[in-house]
N, C-alpha and C. Protein backbone atom coordinates (compact mmCIF):
# COMPACT_ATOMS: atom_id res chain seq x y z
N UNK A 1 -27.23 39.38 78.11
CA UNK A 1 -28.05 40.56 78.32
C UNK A 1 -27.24 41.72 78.93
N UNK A 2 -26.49 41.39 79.76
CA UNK A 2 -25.25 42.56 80.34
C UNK A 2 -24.98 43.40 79.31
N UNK A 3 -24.36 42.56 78.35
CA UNK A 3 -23.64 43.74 77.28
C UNK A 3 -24.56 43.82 75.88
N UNK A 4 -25.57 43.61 75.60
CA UNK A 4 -26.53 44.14 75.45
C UNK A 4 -27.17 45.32 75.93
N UNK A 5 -27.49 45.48 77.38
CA UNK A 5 -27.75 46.57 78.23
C UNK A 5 -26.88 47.40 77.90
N UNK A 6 -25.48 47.42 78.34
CA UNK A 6 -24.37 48.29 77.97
C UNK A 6 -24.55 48.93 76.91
N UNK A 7 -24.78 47.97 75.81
CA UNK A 7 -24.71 48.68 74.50
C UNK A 7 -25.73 49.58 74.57
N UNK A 8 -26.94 49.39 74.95
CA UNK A 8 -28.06 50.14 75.01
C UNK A 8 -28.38 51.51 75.33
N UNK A 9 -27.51 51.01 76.98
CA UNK A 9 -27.06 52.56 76.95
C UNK A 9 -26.13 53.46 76.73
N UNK A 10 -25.28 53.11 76.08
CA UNK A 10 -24.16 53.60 75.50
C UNK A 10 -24.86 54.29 73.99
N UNK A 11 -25.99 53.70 73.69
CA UNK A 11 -26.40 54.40 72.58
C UNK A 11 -27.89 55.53 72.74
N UNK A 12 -28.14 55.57 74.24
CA UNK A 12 -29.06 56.60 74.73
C UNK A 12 -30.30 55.72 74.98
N UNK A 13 -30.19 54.14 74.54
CA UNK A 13 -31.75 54.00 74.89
C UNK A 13 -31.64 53.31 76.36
N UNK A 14 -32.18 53.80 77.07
CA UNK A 14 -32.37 53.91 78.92
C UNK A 14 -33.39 52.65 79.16
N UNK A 15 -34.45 52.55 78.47
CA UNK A 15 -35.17 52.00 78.64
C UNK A 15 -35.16 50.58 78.12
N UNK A 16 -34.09 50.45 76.65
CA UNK A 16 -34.27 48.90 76.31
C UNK A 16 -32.41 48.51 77.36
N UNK A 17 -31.93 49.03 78.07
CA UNK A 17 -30.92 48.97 78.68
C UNK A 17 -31.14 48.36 79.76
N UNK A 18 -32.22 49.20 80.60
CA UNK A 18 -33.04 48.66 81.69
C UNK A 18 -33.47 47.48 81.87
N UNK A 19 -33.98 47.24 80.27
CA UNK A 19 -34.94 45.98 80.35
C UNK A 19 -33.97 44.57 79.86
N UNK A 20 -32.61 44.75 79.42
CA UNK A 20 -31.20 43.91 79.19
C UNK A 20 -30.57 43.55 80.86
N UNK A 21 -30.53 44.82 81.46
CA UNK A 21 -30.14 44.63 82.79
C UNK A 21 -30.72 43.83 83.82
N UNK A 22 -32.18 44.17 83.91
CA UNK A 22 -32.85 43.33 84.36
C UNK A 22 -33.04 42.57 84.31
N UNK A 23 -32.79 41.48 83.05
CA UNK A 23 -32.91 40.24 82.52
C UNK A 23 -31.50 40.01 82.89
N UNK A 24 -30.51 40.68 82.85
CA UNK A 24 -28.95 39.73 82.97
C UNK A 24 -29.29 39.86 84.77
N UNK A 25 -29.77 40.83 85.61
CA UNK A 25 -29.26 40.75 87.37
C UNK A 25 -30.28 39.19 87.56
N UNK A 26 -31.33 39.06 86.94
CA UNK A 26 -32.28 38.09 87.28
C UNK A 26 -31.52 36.70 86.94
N UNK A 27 -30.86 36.42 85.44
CA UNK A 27 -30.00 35.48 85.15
C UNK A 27 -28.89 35.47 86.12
N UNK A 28 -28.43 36.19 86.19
CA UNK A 28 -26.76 35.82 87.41
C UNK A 28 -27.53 35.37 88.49
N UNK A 29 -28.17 36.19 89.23
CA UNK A 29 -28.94 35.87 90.41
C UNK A 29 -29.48 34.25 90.62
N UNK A 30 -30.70 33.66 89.29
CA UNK A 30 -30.44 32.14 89.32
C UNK A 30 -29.74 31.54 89.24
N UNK A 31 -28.70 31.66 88.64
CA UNK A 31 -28.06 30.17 87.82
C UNK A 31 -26.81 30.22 89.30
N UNK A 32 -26.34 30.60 90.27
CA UNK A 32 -26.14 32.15 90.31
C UNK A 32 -24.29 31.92 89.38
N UNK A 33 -24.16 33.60 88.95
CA UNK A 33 -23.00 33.76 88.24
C UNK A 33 -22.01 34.75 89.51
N UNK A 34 -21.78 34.12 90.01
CA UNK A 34 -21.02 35.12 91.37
C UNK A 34 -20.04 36.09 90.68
N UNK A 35 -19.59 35.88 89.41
CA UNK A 35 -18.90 37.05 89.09
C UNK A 35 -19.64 37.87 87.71
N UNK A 36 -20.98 37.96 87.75
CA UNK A 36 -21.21 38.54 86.87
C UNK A 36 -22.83 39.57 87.92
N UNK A 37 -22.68 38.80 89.19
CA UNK A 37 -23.90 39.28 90.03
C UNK A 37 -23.66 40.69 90.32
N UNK A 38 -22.23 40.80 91.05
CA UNK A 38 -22.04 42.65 91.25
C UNK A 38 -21.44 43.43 90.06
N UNK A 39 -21.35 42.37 88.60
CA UNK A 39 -20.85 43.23 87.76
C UNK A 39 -22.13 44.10 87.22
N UNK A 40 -23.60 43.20 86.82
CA UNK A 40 -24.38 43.87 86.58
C UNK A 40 -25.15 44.74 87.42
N UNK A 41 -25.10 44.75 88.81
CA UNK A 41 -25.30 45.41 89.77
C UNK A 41 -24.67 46.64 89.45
N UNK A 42 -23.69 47.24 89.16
CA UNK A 42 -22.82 48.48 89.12
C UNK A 42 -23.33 48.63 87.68
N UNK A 43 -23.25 48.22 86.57
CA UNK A 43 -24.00 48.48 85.19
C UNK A 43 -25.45 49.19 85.70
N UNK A 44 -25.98 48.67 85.82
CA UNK A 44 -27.79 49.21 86.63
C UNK A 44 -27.51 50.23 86.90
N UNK A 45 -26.70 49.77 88.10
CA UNK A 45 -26.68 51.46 89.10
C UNK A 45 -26.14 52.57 88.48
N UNK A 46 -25.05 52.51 87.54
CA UNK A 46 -25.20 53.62 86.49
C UNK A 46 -26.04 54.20 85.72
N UNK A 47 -26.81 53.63 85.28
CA UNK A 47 -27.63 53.47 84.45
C UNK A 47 -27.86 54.32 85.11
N UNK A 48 -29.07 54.08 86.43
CA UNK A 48 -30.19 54.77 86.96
C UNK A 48 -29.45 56.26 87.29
N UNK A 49 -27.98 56.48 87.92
CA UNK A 49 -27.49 57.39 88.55
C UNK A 49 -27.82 58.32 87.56
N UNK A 50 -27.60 57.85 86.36
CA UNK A 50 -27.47 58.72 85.24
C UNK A 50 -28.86 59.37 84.90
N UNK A 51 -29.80 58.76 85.04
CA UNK A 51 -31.09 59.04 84.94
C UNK A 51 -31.24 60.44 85.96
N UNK A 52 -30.96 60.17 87.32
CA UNK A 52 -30.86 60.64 88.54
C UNK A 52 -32.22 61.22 89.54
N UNK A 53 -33.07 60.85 88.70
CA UNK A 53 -34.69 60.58 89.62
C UNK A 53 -34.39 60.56 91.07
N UNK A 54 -34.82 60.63 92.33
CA UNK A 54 -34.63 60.43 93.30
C UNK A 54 -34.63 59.20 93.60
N UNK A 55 -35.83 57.83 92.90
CA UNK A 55 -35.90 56.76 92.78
C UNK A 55 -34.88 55.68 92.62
N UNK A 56 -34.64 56.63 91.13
CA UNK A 56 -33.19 55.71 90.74
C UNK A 56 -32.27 55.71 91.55
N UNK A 57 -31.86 57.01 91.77
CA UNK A 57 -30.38 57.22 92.69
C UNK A 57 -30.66 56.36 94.19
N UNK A 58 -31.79 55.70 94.35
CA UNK A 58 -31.98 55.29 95.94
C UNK A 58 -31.82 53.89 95.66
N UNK A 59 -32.13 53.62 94.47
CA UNK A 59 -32.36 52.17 94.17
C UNK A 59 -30.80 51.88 93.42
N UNK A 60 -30.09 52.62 93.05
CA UNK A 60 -29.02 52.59 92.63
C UNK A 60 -27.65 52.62 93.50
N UNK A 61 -27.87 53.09 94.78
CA UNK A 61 -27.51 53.26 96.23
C UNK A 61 -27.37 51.63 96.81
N UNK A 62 -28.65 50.97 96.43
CA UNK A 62 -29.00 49.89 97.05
C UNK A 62 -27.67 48.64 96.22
N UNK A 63 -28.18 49.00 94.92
CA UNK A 63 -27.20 48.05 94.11
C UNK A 63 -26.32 48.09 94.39
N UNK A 64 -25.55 49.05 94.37
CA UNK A 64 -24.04 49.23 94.75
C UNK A 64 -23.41 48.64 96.21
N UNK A 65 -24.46 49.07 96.97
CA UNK A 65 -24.10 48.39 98.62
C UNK A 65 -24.18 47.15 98.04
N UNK A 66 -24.89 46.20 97.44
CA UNK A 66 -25.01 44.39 97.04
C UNK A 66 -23.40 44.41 96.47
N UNK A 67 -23.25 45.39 95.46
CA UNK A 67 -21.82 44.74 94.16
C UNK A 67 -21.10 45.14 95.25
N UNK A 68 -20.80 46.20 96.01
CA UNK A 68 -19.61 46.49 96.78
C UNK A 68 -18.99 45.18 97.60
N UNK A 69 -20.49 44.43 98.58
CA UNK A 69 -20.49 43.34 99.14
C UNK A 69 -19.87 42.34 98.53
N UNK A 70 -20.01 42.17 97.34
CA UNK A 70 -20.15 40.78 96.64
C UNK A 70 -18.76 41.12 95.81
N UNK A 71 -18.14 42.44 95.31
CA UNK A 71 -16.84 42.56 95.17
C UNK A 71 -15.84 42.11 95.94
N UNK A 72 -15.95 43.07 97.20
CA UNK A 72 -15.15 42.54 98.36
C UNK A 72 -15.13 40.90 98.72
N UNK A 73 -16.27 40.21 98.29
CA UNK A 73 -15.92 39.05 98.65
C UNK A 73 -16.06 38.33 97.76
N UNK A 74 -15.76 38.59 96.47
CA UNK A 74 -14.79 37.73 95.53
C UNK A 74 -13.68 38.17 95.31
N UNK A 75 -12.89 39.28 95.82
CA UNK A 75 -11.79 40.37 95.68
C UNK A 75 -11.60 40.63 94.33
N UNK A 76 -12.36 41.48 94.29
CA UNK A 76 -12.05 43.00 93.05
C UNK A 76 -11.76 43.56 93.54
N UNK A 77 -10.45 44.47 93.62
CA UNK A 77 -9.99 45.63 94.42
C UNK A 77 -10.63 46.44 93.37
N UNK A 78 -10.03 46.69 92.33
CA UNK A 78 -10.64 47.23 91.42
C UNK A 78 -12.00 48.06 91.26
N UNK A 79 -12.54 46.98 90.89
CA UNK A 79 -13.65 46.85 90.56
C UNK A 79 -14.39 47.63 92.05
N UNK A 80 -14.27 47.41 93.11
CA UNK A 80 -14.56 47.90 94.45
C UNK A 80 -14.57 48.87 94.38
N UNK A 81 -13.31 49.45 94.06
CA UNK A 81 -12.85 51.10 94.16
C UNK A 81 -13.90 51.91 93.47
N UNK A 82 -14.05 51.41 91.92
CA UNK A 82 -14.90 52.33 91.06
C UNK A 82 -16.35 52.27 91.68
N UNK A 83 -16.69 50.91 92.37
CA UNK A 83 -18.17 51.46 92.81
C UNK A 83 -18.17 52.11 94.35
N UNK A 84 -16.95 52.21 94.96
CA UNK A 84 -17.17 53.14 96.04
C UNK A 84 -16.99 54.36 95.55
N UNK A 85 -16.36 54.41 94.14
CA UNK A 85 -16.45 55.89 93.75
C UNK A 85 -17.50 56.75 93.16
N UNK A 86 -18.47 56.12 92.91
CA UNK A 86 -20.11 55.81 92.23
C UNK A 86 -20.98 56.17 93.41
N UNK A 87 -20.84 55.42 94.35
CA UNK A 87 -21.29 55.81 95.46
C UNK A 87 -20.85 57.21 95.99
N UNK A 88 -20.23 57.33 96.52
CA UNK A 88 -19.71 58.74 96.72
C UNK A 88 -19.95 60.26 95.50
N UNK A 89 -20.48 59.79 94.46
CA UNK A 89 -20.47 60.53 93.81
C UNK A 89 -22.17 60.81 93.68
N UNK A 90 -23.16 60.00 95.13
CA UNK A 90 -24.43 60.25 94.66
C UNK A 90 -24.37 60.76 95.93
N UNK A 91 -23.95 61.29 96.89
CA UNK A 91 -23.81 61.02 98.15
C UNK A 91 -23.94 62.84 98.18
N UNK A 92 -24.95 63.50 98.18
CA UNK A 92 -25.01 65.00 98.68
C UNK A 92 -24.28 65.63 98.77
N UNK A 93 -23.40 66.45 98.72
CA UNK A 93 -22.68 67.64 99.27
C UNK A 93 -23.05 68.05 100.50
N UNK A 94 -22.07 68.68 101.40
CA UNK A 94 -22.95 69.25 102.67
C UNK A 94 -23.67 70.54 101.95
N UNK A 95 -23.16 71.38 101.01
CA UNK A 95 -23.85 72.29 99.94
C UNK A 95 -24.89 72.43 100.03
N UNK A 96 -25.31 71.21 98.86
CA UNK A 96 -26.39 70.64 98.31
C UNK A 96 -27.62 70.12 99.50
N UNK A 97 -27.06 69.69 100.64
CA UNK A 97 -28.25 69.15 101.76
C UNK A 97 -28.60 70.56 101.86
N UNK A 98 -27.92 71.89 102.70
CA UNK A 98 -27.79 72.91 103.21
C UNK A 98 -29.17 73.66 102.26
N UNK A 99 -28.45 73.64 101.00
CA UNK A 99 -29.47 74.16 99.94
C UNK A 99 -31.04 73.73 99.47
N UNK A 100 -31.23 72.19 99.79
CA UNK A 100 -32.36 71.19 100.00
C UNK A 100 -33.30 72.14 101.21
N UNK A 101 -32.40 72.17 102.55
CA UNK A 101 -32.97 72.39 103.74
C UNK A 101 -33.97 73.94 103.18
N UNK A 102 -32.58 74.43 102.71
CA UNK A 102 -33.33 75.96 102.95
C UNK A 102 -34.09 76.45 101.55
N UNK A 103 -34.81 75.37 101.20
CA UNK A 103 -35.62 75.09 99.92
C UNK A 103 -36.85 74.73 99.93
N UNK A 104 -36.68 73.45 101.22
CA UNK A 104 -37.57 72.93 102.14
C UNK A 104 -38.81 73.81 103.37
N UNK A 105 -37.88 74.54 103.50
CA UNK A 105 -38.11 75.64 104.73
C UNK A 105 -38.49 76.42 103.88
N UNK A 106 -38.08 76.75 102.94
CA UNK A 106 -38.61 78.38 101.91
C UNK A 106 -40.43 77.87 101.63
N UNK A 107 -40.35 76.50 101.15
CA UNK A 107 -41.63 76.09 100.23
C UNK A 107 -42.99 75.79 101.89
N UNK A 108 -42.50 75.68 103.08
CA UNK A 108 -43.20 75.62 104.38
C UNK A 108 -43.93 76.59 104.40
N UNK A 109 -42.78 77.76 104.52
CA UNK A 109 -43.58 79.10 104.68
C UNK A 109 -44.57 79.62 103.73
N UNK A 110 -44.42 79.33 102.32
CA UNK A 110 -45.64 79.80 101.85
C UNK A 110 -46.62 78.93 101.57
């Protein structure tokens, strides 16, 4: 189901990708596949980043803290790196907060 998902979304459909992913994190998770648990974890969390809902990106936040965990302790350096770089790449700008705030504050006042 992993690369199924992949394929899925590699071809725009989000939704039968989702539903590949979810079936492969649920399979690793039982049987458990310790090296396929934070691989589909970081698959997902793309997925959703890409979507970028506030939902997704929070729930995609979450995944990544699990694969980062579960990288580091099967040692993927690798593999680590790209999802701390995933992470960091959902991670606000001071900009972007700054611009939130005074967006926040604009929509108060009226």
């Amino acid at each position: 189901h992993t690369v199924a998902g992949m394929a899925a979304a590699a071809a725009g459909l989000d939704g039968a990708a989702e539903e590949h992913l979810e079936t492969a994190l649920g399979q690793a998770d039982d049987l458990p596949q310790r090296l396929e648990q934070p691989q589909v974890r970081h698959q997902l969390a793309l997925l959703l980043a890409g979507r970028g809902g506030d939902a997704d990106v929070r729930r995609a936040r979450v995944l990544l803290a699990d694969a980062i965990s579960q990288y580091r302790r099967i040692g993927m350096p690798r593999h680590l790196t790209m999802a701390r770089e995933l992470v960091s790449r959902l991670e606000p700008t001071t900009e972007l907060r700054g611009r939130a705030r005074r967006r926040a504050a604009a929509e108060v006042r009226t």
